[in-house]
PDB file of N, CA and C in Angstrom:
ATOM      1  N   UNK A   1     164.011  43.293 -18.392  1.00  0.00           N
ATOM      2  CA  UNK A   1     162.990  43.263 -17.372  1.00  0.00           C
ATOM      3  C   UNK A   1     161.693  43.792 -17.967  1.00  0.00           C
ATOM      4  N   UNK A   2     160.458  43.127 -17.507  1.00  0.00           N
ATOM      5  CA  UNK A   2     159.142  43.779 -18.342  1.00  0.00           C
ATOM      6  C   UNK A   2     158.983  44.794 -17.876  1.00  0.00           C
ATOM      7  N   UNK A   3     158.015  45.748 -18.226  1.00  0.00           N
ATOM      8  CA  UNK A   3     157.568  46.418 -17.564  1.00  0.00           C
ATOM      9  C   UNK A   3     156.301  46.573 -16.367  1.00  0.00           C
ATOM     10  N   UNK A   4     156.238  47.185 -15.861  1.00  0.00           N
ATOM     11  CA  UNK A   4     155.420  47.425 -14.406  1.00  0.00           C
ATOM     12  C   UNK A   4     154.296  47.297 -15.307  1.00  0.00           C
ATOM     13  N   UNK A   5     153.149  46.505 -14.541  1.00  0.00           N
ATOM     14  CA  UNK A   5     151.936  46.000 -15.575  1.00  0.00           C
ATOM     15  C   UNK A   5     150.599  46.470 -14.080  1.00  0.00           C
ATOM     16  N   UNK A   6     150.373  47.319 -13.983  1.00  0.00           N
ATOM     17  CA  UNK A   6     149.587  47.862 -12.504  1.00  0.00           C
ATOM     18  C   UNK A   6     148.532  46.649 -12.451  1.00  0.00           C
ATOM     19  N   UNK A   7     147.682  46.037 -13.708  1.00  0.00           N
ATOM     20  CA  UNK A   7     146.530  45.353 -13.794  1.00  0.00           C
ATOM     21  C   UNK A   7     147.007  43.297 -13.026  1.00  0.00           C
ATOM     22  N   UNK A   8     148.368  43.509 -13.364  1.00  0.00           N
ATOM     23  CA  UNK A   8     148.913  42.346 -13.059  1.00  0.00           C
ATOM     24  C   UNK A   8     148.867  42.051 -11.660  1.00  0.00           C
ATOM     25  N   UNK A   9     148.907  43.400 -10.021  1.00  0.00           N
ATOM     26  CA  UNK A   9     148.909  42.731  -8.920  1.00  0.00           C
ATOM     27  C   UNK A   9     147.468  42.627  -8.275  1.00  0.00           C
ATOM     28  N   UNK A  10     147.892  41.799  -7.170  1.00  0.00           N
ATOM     29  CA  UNK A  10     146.634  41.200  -7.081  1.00  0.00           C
ATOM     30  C   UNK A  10     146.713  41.185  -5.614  1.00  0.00           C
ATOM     31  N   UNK A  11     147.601  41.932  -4.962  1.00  0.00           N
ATOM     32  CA  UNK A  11     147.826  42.475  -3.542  1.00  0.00           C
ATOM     33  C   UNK A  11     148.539  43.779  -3.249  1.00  0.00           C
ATOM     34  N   UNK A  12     147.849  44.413  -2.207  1.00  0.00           N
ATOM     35  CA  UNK A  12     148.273  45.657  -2.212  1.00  0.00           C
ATOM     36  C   UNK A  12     149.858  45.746  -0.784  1.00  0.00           C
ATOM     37  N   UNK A  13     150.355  46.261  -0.780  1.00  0.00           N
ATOM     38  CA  UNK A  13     151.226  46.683   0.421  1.00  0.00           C
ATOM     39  C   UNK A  13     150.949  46.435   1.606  1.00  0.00           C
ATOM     40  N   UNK A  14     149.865  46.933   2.044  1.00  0.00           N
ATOM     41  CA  UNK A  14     149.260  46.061   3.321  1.00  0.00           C
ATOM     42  C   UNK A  14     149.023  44.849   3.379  1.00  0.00           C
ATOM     43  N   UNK A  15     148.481  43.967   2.730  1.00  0.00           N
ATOM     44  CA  UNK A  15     148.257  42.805   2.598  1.00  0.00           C
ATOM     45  C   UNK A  15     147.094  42.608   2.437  1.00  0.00           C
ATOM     46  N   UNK A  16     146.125  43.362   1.692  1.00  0.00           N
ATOM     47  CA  UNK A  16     145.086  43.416   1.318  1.00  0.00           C
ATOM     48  C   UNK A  16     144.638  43.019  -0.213  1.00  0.00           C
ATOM     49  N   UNK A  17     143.615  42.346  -0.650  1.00  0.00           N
ATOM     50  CA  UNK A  17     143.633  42.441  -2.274  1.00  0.00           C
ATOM     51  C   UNK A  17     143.082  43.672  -3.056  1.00  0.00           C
ATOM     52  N   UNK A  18     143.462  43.585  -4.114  1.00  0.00           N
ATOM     53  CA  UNK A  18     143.178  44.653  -4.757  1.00  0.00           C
ATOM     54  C   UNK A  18     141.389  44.474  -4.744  1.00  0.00           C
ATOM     55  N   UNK A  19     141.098  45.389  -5.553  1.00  0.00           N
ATOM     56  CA  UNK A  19     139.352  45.246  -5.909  1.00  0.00           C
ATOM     57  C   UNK A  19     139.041  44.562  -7.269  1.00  0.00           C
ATOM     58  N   UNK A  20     138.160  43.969  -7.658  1.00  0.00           N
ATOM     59  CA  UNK A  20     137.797  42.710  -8.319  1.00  0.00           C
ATOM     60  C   UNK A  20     138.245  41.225  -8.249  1.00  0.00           C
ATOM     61  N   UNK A  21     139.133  41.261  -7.435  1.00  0.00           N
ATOM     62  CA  UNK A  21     140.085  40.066  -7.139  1.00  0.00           C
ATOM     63  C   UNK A  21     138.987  38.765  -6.732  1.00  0.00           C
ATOM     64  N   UNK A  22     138.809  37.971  -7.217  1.00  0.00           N
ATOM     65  CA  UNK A  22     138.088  36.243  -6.958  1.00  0.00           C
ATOM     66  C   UNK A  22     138.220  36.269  -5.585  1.00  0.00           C
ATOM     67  N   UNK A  23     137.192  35.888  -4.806  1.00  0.00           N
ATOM     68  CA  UNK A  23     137.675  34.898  -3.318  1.00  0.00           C
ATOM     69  C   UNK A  23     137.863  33.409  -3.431  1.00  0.00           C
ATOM     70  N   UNK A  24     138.975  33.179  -2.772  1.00  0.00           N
ATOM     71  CA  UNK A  24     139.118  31.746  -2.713  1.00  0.00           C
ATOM     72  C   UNK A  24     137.846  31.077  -2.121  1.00  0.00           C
ATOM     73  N   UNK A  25     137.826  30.053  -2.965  1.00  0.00           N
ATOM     74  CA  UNK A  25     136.080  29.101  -2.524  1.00  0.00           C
ATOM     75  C   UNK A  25     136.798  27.738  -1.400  1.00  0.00           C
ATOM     76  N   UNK A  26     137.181  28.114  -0.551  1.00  0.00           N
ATOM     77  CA  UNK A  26     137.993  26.488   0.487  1.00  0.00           C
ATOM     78  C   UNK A  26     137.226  25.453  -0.157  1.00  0.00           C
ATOM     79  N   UNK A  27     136.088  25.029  -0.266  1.00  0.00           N
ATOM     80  CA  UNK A  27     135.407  24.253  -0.539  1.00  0.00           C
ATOM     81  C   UNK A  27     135.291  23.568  -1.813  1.00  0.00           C
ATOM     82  N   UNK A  28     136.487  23.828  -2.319  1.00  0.00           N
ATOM     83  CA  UNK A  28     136.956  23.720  -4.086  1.00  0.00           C
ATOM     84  C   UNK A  28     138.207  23.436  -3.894  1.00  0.00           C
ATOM     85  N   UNK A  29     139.078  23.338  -2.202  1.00  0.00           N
ATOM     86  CA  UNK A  29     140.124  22.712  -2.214  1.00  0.00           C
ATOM     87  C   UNK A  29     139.801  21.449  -1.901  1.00  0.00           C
ATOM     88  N   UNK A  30     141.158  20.191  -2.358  1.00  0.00           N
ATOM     89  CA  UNK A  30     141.241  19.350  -2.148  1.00  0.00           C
ATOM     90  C   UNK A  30     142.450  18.827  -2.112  1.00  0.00           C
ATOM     91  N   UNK A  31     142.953  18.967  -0.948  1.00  0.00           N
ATOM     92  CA  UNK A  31     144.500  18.350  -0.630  1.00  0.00           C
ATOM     93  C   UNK A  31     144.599  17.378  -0.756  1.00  0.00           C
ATOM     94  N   UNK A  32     144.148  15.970  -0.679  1.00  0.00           N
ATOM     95  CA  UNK A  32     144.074  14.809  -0.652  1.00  0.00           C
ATOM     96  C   UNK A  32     144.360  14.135  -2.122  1.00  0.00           C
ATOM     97  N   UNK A  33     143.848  14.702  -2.912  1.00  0.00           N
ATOM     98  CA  UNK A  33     143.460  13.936  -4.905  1.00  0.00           C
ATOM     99  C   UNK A  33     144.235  13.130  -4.691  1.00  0.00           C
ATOM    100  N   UNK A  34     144.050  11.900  -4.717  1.00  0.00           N
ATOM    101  CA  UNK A  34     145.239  11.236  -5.385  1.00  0.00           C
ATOM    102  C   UNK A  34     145.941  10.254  -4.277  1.00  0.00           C
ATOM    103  N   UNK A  35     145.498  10.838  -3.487  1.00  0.00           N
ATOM    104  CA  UNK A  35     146.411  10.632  -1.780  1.00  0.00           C
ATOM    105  C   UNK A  35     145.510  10.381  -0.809  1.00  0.00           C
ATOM    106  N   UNK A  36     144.696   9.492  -0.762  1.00  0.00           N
ATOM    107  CA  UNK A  36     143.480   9.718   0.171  1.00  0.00           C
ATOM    108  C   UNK A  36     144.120   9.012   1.373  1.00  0.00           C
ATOM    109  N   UNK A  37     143.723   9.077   2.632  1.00  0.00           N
ATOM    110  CA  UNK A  37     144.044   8.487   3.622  1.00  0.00           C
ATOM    111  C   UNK A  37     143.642   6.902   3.605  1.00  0.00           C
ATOM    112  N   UNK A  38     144.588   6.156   4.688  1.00  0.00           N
ATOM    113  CA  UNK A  38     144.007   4.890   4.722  1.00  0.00           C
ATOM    114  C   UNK A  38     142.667   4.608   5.340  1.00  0.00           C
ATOM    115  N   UNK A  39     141.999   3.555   4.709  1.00  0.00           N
ATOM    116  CA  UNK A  39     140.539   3.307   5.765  1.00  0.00           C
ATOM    117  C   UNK A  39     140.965   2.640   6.635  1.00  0.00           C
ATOM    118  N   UNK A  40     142.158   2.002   6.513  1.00  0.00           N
ATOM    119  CA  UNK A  40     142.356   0.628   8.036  1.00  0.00           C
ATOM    120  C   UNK A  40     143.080   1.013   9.086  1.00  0.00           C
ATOM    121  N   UNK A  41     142.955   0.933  10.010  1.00  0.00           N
ATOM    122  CA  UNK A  41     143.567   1.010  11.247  1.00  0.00           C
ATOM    123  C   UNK A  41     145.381   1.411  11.169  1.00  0.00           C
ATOM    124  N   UNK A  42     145.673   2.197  11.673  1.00  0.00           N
ATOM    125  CA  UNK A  42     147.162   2.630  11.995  1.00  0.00           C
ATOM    126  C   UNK A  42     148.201   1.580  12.254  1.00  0.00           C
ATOM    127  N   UNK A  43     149.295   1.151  11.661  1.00  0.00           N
ATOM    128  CA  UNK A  43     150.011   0.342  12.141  1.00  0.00           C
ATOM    129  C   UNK A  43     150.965   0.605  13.461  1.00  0.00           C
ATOM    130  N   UNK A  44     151.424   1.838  14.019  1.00  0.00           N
ATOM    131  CA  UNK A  44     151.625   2.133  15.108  1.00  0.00           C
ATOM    132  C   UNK A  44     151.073   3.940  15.352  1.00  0.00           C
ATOM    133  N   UNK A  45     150.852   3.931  16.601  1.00  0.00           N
ATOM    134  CA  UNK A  45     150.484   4.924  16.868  1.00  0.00           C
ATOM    135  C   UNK A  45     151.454   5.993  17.852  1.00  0.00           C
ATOM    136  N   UNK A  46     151.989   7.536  17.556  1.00  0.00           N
ATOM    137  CA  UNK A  46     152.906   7.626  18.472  1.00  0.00           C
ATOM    138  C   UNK A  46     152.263   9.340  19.223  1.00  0.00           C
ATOM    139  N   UNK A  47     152.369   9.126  20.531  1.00  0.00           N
ATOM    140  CA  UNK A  47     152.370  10.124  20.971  1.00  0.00           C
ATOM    141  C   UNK A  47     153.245  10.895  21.710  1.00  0.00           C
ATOM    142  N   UNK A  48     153.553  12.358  21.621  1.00  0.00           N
ATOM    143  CA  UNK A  48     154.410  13.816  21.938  1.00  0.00           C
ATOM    144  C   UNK A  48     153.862  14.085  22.274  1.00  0.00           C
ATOM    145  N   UNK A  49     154.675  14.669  23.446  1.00  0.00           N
ATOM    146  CA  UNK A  49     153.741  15.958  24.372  1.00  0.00           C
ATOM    147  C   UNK A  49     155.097  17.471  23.984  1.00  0.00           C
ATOM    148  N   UNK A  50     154.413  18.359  23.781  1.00  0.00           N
ATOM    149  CA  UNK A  50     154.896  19.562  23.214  1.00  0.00           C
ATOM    150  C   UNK A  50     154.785  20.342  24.220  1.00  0.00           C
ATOM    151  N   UNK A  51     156.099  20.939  24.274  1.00  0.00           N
ATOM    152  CA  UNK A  51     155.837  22.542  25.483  1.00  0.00           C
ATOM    153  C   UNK A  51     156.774  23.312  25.345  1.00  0.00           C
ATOM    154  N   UNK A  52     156.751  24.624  25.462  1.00  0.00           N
ATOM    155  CA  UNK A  52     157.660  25.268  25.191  1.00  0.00           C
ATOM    156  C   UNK A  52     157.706  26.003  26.569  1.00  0.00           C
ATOM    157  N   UNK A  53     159.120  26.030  26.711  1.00  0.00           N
ATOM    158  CA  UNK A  53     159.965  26.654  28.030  1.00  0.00           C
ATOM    159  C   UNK A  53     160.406  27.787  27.710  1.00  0.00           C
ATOM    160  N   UNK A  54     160.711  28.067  26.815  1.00  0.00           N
ATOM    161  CA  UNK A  54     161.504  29.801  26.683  1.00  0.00           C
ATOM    162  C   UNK A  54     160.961  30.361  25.246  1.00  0.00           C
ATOM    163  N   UNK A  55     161.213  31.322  24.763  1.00  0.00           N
ATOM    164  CA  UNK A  55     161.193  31.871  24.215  1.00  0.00           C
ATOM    165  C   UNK A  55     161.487  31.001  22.602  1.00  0.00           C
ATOM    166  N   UNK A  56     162.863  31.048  22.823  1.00  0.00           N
ATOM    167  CA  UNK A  56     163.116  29.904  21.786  1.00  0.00           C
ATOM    168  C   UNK A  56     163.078  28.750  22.363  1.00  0.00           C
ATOM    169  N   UNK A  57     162.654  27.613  22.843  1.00  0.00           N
ATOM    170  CA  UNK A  57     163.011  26.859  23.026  1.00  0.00           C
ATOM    171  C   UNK A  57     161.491  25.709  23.138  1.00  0.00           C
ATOM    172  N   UNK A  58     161.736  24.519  22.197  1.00  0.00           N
ATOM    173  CA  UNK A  58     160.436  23.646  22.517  1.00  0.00           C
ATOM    174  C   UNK A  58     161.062  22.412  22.960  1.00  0.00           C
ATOM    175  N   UNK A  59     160.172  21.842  23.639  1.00  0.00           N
ATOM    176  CA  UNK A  59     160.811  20.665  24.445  1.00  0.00           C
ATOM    177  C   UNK A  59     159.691  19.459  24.097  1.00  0.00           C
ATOM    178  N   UNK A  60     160.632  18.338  23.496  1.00  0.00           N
ATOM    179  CA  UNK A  60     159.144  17.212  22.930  1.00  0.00           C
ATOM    180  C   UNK A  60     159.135  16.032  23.927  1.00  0.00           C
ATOM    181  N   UNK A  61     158.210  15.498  24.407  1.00  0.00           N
ATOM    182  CA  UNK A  61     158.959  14.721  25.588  1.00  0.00           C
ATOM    183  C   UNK A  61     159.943  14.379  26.431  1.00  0.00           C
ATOM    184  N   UNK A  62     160.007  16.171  27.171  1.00  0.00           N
ATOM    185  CA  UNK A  62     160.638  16.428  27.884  1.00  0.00           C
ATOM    186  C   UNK A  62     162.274  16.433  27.458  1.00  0.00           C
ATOM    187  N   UNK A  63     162.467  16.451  26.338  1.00  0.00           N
ATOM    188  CA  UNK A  63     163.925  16.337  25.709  1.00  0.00           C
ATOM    189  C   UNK A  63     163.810  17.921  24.737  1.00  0.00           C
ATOM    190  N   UNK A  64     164.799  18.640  25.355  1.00  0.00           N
ATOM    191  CA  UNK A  64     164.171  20.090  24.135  1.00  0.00           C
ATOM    192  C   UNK A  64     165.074  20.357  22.823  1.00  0.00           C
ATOM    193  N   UNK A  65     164.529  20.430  21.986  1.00  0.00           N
ATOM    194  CA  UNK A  65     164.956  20.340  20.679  1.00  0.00           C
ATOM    195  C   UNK A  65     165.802  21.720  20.345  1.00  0.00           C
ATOM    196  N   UNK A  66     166.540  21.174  19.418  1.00  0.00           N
ATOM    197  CA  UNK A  66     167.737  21.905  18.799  1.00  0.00           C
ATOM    198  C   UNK A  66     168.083  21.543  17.370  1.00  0.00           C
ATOM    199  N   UNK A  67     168.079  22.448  16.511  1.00  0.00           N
ATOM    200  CA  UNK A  67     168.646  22.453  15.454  1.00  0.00           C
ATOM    201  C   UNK A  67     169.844  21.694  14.975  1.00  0.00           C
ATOM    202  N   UNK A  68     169.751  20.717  14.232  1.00  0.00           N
ATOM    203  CA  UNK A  68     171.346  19.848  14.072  1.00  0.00           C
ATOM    204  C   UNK A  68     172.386  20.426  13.395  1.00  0.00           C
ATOM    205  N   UNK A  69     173.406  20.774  13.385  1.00  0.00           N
ATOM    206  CA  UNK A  69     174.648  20.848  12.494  1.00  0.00           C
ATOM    207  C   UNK A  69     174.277  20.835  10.896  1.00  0.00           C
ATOM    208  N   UNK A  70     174.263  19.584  10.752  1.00  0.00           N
ATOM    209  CA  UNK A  70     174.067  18.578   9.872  1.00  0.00           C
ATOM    210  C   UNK A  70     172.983  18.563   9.199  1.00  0.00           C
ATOM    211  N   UNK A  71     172.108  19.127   8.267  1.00  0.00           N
ATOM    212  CA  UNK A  71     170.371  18.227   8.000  1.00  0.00           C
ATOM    213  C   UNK A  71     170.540  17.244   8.340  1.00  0.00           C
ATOM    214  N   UNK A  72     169.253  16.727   9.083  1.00  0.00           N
ATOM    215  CA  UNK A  72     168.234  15.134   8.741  1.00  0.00           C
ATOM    216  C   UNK A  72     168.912  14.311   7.969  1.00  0.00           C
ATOM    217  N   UNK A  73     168.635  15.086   6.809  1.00  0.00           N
ATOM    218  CA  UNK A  73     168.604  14.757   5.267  1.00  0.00           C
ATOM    219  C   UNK A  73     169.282  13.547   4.552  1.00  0.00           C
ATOM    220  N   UNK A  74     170.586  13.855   5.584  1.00  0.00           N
ATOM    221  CA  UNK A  74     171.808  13.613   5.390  1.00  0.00           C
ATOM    222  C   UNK A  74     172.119  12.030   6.141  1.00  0.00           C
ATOM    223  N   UNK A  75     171.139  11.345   6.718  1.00  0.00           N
ATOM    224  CA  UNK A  75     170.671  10.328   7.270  1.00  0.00           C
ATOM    225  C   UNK A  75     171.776  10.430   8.137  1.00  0.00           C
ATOM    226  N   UNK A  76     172.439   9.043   8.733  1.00  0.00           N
ATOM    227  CA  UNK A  76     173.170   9.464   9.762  1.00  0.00           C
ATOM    228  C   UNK A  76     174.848   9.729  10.021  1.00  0.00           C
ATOM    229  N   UNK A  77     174.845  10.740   9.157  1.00  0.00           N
ATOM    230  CA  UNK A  77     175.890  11.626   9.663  1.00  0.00           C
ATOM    231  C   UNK A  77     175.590  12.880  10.136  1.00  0.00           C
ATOM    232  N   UNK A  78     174.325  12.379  10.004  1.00  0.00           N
ATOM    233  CA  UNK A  78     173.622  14.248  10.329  1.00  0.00           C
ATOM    234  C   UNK A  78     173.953  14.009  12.459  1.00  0.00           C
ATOM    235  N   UNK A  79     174.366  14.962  12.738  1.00  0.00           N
ATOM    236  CA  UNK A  79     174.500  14.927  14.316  1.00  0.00           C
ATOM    237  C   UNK A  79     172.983  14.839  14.921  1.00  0.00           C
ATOM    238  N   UNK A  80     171.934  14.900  13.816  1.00  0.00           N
ATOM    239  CA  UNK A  80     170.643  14.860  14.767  1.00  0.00           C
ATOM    240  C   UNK A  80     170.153  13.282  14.318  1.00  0.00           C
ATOM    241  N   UNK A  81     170.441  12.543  14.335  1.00  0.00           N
ATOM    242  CA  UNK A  81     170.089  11.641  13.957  1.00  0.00           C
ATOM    243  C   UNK A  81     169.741  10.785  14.865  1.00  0.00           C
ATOM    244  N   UNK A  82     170.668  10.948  16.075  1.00  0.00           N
ATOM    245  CA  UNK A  82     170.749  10.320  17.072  1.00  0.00           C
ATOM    246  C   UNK A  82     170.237  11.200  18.166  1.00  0.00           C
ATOM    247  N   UNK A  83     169.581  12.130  18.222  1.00  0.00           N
ATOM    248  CA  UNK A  83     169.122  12.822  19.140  1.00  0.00           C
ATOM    249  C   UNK A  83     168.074  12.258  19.820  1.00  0.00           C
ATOM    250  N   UNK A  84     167.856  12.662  21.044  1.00  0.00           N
ATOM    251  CA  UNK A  84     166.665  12.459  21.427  1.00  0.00           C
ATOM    252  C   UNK A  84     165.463  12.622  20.903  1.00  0.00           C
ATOM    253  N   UNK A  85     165.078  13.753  19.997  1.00  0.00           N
ATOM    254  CA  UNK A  85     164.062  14.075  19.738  1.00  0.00           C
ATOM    255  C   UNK A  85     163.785  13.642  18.263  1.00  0.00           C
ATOM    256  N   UNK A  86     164.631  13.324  17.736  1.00  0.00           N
ATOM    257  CA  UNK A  86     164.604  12.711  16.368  1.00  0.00           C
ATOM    258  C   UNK A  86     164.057  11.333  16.374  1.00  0.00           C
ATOM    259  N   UNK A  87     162.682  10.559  16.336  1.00  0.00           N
ATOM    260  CA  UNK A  87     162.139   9.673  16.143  1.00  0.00           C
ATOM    261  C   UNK A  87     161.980   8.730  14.656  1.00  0.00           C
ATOM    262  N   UNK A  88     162.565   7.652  14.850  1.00  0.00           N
ATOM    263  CA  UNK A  88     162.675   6.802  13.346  1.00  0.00           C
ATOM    264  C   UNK A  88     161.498   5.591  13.436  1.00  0.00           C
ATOM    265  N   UNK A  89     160.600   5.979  12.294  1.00  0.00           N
ATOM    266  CA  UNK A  89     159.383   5.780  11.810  1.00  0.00           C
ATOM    267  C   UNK A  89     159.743   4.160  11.195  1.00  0.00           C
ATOM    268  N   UNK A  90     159.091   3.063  10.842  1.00  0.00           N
ATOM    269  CA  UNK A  90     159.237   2.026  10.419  1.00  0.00           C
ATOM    270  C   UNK A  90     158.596   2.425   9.001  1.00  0.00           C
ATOM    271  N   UNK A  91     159.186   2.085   7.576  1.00  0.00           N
ATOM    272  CA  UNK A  91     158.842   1.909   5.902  1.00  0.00           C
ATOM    273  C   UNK A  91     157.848   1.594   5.990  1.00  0.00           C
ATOM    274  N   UNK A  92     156.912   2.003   4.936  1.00  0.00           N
ATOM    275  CA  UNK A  92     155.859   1.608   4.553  1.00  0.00           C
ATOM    276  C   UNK A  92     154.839   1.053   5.257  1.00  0.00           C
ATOM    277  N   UNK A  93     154.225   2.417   6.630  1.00  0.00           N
ATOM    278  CA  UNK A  93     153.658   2.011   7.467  1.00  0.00           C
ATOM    279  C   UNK A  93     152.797   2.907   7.343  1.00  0.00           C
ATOM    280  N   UNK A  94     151.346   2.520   8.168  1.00  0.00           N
ATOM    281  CA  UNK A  94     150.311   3.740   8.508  1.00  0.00           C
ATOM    282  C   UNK A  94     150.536   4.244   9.915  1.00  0.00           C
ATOM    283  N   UNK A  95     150.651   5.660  10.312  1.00  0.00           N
ATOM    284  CA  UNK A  95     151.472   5.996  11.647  1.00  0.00           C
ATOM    285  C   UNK A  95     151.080   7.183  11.987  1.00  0.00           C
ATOM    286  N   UNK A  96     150.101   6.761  13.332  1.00  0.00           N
ATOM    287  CA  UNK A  96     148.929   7.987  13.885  1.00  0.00           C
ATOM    288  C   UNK A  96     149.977   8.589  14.916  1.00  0.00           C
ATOM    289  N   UNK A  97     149.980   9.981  14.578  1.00  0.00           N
ATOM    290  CA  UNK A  97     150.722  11.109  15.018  1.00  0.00           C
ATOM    291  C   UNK A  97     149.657  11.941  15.910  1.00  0.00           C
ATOM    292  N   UNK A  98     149.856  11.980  17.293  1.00  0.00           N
ATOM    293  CA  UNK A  98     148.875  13.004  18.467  1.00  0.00           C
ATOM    294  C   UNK A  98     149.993  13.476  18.915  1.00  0.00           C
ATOM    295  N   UNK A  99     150.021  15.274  18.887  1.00  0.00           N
ATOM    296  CA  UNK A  99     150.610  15.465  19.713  1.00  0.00           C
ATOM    297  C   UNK A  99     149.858  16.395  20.254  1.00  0.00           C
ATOM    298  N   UNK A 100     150.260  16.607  21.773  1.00  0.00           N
ATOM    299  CA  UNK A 100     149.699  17.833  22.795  1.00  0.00           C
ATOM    300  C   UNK A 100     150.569  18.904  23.435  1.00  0.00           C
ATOM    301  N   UNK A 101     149.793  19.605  23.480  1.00  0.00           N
ATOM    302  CA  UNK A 101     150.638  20.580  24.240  1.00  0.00           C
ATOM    303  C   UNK A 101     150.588  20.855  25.558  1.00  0.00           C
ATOM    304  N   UNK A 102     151.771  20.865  26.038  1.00  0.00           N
ATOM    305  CA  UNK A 102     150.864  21.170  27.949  1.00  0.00           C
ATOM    306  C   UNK A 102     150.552  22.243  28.049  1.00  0.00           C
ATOM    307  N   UNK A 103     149.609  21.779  29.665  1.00  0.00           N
ATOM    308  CA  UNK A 103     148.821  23.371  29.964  1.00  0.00           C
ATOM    309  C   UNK A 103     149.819  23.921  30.636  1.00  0.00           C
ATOM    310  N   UNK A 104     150.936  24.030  30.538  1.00  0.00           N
ATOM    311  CA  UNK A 104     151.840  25.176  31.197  1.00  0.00           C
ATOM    312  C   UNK A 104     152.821  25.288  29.910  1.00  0.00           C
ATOM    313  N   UNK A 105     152.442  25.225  29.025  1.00  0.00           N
ATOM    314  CA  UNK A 105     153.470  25.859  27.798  1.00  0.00           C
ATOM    315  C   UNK A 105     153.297  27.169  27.698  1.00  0.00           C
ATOM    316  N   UNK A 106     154.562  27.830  27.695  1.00  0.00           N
ATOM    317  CA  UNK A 106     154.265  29.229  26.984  1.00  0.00           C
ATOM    318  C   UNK A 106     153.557  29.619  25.647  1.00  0.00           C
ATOM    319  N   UNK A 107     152.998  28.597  24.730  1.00  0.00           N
ATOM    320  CA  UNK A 107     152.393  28.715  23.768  1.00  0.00           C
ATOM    321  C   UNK A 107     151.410  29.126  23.932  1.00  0.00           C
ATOM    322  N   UNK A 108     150.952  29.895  24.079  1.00  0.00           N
ATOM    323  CA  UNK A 108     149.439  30.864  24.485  1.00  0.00           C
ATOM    324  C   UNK A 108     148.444  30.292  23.456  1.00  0.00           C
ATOM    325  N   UNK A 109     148.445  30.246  21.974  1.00  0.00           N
ATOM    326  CA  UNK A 109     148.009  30.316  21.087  1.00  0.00           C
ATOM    327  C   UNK A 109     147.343  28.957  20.865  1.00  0.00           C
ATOM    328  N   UNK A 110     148.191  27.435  21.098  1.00  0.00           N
ATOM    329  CA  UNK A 110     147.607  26.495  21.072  1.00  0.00           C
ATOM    330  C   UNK A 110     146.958  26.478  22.569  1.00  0.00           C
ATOM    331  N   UNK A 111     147.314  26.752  23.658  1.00  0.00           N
ATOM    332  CA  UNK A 111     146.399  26.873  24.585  1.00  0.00           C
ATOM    333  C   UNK A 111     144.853  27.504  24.453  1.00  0.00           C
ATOM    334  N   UNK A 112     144.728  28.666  23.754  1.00  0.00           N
ATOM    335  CA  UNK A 112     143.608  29.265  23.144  1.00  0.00           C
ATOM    336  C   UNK A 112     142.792  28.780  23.030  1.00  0.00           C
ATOM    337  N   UNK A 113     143.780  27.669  21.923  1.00  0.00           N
ATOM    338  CA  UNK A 113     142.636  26.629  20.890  1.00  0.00           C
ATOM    339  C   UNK A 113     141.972  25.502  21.427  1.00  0.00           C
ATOM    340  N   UNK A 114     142.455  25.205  22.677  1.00  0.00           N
ATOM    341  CA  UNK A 114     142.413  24.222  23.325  1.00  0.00           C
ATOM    342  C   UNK A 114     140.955  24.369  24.091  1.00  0.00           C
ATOM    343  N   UNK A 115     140.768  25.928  24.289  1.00  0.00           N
ATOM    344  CA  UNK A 115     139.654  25.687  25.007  1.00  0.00           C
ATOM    345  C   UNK A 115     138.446  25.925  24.728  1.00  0.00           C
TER     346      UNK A 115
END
C-alpha cells in the first residue's frame, strides 16, 4: 500500500475542497462530442406523467413501479419485462421523452422547480 501523500487530496471530510484546488469551468464541458443530437424531427414521441404516492413509492402512468426480480438486462425473462411500467422503444429510432410530474406528488423538489 503507498503511503498517505497529504498533497494528493483534493477534498476535505466535509465535502469541501482543499485550498488551491482549480474550479471546474462548466463551460469547458461538453457532453455531447461525438454524439450530437438529431436536427430532424423525433420519430415517436412518448409521454409519462410521474408522481409519487408514498415515501417509497413512484407511480408512472398511474401504474406504480417496482423493482423486478430479474434485471431488464436479462430481456425477457426478466419478470419486469412485461410490466406495466416497462415501455419497449422501437431500434434505431429518434424518441422524444416528456415527462411530468403532478401537482399533487409528494416530490416537493420537482414541484419547486416547477414554479
Amino acid at each position: 500500500m503507498a503511503a498517505y501523500d497529504p498533497a494528493s487530496v483534493w477534498m476535505l471530510t466535509n465535502g469541501s475542497a482543499t485550498a488551491g484546488v482549480e474550479t471546474l469551468d462548466s463551460s469547458l464541458l461538453s457532453p455531447f462530442d461525438g454524439n450530437k443530437p438529431p436536427t430532424t424531427a423525433a420519430d415517436l414521441t412518448k409521454f409519462f406523467a410521474i408522481s409519487q404516492t408514498g415515501i417509497v413509492t413512484w407511480v408512472v402512468d398511474n401504474y406504480p413501479y417496482a423493482e423486478s426480480t430479474t434485471p431488464i438486462l436479462f430481456g425477457n425473462i426478466s419478470d419486469g419485462w412485461l410490466a406495466n411500467t416497462t415501455v419497449h422503444m422501437p431500434f434505431n429510432s429518434t424518441i422524444d421523452i416528456i415527462m411530468t410530474v403532478s401537482n399533487d406528488s409528494m416530490d416537493t423538489v420537482s414541484y419547486l422547480n416547477r414554479l
